[in-house]
N, C-alpha and C. Protein backbone atom coordinates (compact mmCIF):
# COMPACT_ATOMS: atom_id res chain seq x y z
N UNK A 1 105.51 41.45 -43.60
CA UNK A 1 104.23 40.87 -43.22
C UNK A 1 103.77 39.91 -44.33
N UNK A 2 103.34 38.91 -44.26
CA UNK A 2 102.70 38.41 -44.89
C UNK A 2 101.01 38.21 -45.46
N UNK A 3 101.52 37.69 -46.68
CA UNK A 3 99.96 38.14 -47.32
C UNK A 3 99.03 36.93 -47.02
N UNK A 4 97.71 37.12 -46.34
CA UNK A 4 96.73 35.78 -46.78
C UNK A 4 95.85 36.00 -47.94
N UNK A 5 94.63 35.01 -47.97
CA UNK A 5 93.94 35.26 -48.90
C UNK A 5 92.80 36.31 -48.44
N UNK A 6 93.09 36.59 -46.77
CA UNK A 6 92.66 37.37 -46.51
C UNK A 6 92.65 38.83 -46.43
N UNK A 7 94.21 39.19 -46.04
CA UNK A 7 95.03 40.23 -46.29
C UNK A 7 95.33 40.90 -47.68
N UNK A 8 95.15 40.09 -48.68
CA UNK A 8 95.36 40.65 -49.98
C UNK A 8 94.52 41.83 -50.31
N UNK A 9 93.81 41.73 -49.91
CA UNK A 9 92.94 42.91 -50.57
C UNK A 9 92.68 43.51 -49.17
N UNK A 10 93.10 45.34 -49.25
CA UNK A 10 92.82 45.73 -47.91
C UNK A 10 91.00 46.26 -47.63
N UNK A 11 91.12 46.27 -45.94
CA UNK A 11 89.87 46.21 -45.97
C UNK A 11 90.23 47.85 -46.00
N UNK A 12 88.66 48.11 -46.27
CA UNK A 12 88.02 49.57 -46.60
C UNK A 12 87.68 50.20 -45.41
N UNK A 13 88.18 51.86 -45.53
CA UNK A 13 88.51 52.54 -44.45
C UNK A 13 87.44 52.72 -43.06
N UNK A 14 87.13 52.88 -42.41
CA UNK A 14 86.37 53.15 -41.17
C UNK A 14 85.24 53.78 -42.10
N UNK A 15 85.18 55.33 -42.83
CA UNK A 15 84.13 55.73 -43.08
C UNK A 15 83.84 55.26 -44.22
N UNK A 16 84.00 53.82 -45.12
CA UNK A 16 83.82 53.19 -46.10
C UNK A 16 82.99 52.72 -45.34
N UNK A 17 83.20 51.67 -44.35
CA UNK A 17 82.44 50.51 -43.46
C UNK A 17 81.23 51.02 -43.07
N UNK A 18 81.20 52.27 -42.35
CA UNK A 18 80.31 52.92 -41.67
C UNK A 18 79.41 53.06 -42.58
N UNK A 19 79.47 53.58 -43.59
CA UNK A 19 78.39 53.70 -44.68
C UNK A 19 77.92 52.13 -45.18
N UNK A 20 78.91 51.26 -45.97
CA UNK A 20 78.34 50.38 -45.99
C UNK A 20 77.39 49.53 -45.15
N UNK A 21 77.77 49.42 -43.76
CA UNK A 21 77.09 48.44 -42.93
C UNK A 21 75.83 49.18 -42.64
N UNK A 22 75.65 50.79 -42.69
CA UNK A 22 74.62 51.13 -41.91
C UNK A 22 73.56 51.50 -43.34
N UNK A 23 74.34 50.98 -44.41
CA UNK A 23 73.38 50.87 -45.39
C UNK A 23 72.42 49.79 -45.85
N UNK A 24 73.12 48.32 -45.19
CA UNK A 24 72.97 47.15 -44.94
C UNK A 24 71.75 47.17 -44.20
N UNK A 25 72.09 47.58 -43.03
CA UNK A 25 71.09 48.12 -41.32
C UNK A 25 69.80 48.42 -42.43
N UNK A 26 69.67 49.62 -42.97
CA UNK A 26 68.53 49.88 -43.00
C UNK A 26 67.67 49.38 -44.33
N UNK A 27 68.75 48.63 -45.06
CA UNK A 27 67.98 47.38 -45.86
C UNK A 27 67.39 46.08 -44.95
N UNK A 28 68.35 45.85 -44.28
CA UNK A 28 67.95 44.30 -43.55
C UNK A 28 67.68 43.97 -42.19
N UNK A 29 67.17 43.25 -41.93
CA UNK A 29 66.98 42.75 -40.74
C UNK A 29 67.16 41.14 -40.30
N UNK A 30 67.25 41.06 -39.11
CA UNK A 30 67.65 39.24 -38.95
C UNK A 30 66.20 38.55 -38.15
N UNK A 31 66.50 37.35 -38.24
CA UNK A 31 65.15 36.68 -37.69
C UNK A 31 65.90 36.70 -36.46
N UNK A 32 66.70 36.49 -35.98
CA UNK A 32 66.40 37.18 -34.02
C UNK A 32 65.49 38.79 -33.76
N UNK A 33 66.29 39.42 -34.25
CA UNK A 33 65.30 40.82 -34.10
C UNK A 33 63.99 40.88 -34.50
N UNK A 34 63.44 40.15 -35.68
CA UNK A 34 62.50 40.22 -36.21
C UNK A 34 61.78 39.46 -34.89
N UNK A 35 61.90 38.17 -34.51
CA UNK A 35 60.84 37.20 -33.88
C UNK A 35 61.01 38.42 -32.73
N UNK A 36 61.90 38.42 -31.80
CA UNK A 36 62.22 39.66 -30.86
C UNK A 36 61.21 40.43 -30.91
N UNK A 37 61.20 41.35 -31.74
CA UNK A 37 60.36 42.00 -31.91
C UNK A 37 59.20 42.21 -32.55
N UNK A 38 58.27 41.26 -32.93
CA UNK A 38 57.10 40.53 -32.92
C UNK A 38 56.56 40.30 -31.71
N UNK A 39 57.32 40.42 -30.48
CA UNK A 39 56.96 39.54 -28.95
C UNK A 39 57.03 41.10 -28.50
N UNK A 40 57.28 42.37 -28.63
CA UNK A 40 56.53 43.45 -27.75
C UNK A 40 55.10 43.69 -28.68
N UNK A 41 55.16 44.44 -27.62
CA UNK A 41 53.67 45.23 -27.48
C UNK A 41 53.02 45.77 -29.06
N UNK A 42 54.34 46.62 -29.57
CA UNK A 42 53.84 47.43 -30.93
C UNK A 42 55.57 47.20 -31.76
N UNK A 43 55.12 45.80 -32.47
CA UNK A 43 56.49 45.78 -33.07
C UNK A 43 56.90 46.70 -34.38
N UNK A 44 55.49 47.74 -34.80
CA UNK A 44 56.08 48.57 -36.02
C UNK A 44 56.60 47.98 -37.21
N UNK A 45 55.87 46.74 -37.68
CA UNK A 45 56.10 46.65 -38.76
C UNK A 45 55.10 45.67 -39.47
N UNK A 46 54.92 45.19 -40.56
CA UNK A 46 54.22 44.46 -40.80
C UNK A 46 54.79 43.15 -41.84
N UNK A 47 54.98 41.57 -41.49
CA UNK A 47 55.69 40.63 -41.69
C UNK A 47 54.93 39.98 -42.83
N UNK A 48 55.89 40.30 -43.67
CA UNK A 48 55.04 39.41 -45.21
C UNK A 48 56.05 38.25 -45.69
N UNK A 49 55.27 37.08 -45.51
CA UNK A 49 55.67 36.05 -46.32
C UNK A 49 55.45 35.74 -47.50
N UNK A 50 56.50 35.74 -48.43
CA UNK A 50 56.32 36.07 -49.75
C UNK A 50 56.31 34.83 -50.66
N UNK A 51 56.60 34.06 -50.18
CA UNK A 51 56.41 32.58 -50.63
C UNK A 51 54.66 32.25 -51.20
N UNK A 52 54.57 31.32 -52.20
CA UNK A 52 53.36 31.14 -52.68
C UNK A 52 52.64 30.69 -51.39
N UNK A 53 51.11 30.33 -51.29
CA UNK A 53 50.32 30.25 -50.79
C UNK A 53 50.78 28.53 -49.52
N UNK A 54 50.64 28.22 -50.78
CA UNK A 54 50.95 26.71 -50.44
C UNK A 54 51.95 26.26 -49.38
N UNK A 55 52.99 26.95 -49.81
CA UNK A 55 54.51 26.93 -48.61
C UNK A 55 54.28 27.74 -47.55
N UNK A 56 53.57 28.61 -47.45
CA UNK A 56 52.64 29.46 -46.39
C UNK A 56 51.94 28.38 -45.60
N UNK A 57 51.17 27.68 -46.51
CA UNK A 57 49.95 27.03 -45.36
C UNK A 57 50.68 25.77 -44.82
N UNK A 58 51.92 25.54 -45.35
CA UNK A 58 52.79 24.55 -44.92
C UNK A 58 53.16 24.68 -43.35
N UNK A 59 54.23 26.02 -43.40
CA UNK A 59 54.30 26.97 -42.28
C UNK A 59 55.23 27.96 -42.23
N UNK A 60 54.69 28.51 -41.41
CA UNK A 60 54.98 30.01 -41.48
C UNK A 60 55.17 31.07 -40.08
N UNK A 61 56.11 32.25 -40.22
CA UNK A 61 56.20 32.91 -38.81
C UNK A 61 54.57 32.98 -38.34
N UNK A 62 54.49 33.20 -37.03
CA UNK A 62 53.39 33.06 -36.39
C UNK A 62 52.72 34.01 -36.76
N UNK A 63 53.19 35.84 -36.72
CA UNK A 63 52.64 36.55 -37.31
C UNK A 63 52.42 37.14 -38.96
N UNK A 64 53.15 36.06 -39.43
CA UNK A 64 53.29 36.78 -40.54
C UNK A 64 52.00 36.82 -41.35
N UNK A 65 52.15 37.61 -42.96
CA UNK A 65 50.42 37.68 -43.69
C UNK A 65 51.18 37.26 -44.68
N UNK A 66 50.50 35.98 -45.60
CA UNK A 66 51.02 35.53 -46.74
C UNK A 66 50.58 36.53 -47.98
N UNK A 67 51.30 37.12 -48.83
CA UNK A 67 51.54 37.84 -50.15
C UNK A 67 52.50 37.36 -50.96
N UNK A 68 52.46 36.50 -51.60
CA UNK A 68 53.44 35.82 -52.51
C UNK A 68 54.04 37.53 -53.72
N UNK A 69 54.91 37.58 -53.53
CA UNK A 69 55.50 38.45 -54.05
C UNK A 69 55.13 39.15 -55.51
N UNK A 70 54.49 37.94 -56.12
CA UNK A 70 53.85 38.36 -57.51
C UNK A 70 52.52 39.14 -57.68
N UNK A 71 51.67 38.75 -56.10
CA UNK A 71 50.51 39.51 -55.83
C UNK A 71 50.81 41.13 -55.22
N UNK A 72 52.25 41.52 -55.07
CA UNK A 72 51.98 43.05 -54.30
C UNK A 72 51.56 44.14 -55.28
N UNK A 73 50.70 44.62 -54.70
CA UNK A 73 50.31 46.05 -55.95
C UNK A 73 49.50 46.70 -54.80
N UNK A 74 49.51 48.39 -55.81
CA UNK A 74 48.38 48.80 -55.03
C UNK A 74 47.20 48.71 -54.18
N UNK A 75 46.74 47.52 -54.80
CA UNK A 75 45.24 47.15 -54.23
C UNK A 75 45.55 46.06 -52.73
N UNK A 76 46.65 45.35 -53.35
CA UNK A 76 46.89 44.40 -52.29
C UNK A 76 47.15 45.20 -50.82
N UNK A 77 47.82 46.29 -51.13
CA UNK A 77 48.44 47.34 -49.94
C UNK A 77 47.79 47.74 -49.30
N UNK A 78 46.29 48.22 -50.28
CA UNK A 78 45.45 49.16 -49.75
C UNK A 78 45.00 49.57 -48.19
N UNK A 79 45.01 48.58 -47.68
CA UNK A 79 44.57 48.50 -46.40
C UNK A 79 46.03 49.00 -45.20
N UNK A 80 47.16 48.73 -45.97
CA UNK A 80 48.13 49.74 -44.93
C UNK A 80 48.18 50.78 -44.93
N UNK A 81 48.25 51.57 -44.37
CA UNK A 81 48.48 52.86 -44.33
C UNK A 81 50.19 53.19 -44.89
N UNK A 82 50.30 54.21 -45.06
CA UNK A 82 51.08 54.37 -46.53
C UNK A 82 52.84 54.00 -45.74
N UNK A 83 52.91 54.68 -44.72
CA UNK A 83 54.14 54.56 -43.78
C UNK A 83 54.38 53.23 -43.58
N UNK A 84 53.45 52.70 -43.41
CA UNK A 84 53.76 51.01 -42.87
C UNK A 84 54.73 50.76 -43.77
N UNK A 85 55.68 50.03 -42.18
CA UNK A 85 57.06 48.91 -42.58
C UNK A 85 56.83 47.97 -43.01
N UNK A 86 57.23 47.02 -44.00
CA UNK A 86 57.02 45.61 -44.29
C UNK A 86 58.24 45.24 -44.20
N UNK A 87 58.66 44.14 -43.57
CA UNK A 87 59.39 42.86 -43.55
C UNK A 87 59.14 41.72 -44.17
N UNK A 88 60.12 41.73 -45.31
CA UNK A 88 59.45 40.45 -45.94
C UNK A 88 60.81 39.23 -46.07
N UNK A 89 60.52 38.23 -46.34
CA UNK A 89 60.82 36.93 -46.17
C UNK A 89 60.41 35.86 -47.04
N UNK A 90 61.14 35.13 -47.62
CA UNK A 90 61.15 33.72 -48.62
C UNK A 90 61.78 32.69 -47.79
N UNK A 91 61.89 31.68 -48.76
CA UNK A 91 62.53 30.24 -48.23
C UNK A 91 63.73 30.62 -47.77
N UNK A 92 64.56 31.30 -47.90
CA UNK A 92 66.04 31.20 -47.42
C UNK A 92 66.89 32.21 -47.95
N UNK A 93 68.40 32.18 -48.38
CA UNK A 93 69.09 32.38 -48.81
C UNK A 93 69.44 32.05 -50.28
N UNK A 94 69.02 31.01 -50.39
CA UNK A 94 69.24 30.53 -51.90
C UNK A 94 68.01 30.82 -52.45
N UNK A 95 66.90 31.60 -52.13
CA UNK A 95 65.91 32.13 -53.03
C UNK A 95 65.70 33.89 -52.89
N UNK A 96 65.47 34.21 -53.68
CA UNK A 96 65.07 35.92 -53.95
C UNK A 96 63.71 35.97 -54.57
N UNK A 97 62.74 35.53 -53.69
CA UNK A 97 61.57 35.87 -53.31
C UNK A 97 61.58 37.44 -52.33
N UNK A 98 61.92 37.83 -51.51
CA UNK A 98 62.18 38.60 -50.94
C UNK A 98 62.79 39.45 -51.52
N UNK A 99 63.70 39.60 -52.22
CA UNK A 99 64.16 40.73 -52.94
C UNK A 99 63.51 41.03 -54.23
N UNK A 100 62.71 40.47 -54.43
CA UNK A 100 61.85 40.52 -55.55
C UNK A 100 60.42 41.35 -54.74
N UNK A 101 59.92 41.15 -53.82
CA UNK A 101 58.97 41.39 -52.75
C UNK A 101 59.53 42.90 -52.88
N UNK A 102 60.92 43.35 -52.45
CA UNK A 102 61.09 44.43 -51.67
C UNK A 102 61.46 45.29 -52.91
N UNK A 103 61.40 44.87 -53.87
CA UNK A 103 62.04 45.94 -55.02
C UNK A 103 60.85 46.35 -55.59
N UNK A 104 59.47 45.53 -55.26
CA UNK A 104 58.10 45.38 -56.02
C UNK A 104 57.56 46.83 -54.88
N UNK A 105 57.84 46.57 -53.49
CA UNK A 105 57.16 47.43 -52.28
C UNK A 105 57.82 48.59 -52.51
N UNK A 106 59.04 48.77 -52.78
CA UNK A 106 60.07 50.18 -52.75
C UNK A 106 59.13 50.68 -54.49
N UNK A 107 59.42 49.96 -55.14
CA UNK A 107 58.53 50.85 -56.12
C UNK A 107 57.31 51.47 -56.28
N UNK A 108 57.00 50.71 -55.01
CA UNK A 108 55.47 51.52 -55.02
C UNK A 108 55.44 52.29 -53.79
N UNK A 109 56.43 52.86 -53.50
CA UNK A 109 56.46 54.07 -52.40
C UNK A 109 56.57 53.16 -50.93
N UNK A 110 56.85 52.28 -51.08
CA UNK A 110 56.48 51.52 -49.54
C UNK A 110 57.94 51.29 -48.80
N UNK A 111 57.60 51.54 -47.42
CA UNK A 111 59.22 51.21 -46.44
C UNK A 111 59.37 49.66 -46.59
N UNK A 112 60.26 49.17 -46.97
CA UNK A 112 60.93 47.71 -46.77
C UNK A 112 62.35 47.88 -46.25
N UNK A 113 61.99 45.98 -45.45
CA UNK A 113 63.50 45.67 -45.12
C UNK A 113 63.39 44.34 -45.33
N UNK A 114 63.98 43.48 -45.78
CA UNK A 114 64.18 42.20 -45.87
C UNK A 114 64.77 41.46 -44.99
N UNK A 115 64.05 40.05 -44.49
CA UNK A 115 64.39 39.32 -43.15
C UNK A 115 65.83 38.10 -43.92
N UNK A 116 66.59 38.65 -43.43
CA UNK A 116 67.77 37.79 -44.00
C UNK A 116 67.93 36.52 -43.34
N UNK A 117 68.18 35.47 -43.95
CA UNK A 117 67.72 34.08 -43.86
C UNK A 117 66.45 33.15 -44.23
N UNK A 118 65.24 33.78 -43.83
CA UNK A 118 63.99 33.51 -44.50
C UNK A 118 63.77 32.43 -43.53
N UNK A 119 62.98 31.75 -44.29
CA UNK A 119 62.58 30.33 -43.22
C UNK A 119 63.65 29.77 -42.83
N UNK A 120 64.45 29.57 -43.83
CA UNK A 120 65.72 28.48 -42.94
C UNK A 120 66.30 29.22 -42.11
N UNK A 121 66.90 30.72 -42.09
CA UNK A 121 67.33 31.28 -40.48
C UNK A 121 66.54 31.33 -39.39
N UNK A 122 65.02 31.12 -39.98
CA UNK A 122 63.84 31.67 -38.83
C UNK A 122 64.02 29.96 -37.84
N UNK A 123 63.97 29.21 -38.77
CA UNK A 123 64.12 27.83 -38.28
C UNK A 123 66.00 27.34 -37.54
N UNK A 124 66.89 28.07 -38.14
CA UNK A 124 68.42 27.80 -37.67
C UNK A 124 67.74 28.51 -36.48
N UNK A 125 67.59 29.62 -36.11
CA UNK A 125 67.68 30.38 -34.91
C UNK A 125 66.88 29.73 -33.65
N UNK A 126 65.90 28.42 -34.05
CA UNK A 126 65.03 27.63 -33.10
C UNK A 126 63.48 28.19 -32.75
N UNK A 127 63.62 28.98 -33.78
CA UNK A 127 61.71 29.78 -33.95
C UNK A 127 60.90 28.57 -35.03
N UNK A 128 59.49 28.39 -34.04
CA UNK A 128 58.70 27.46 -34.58
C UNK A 128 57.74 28.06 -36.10
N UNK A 129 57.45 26.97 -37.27
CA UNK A 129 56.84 27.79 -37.98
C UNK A 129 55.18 26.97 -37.47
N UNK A 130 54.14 28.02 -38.27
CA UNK A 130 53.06 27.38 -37.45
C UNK A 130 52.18 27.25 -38.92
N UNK A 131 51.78 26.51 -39.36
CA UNK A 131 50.63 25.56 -40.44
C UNK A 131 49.27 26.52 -40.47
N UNK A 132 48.78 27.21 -41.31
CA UNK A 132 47.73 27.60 -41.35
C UNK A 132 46.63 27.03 -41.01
């Protein structure tokens, strides 16, 4: 058989994958599911755009609440109730605003998942952003 650059390194067993991906799952989420589910009734979570103010009022998911990532703390939270999900989101891929967001929320006892892609997937996927 021959080797590619793909084949060289084998992939990792069924219950390697299984763990990895469903560890993935309950870190992340995608902007199809996310907008998706923004459009029922009780989407269970709460959508933070973590981008400064400014790139917020530029535009932004329809529901989302702007918290630039440097503002999360206790006080900022206060008003969720402690269970509340946050989904949070930056410019893209090439920024970690969002993982900065979600490492700030996990430390303070809070459920996160991070919207993978950020604006530029919310925008690849053909979801409008809307201008404060």
């Amino acid at each position: 058989m021959t080797t590619t650059a793909v084949t060289e390194i084998p992939a990792a067993s069924p219950s390697v994958a299984v763990a990895h991906f469903a560890g993935l799952l309950a870190l992340e989420t995608d902007c199809w599911d996310t907008h998706a589910s923004l459009a029922s009734e009780s989407p269970g979570f709460v959508l933070l755009d973590v981008r400064g103010r400014a790139q917020f009022d530029t535009g932004h998911a329809d529901a989302a609440v702007s918290m630039p990532h440097a503002e999360i703390s206790i006080e900022s939270l206060a008003s969720y109730p402690a269970d509340t999900l946050f989904v949070v989101y930056c410019a893209g891929p090439h920024c970690n605003g969002a993982d900065k967001a979600a490492l700030r929320l996990a430390h303070l006892g809070r459920p996160v998942k991070k919207m993978i892609g950020g604006v530029t997937g919310w925008l690849d996927e053909g979801f409008d952003l809307v201008p404060s």
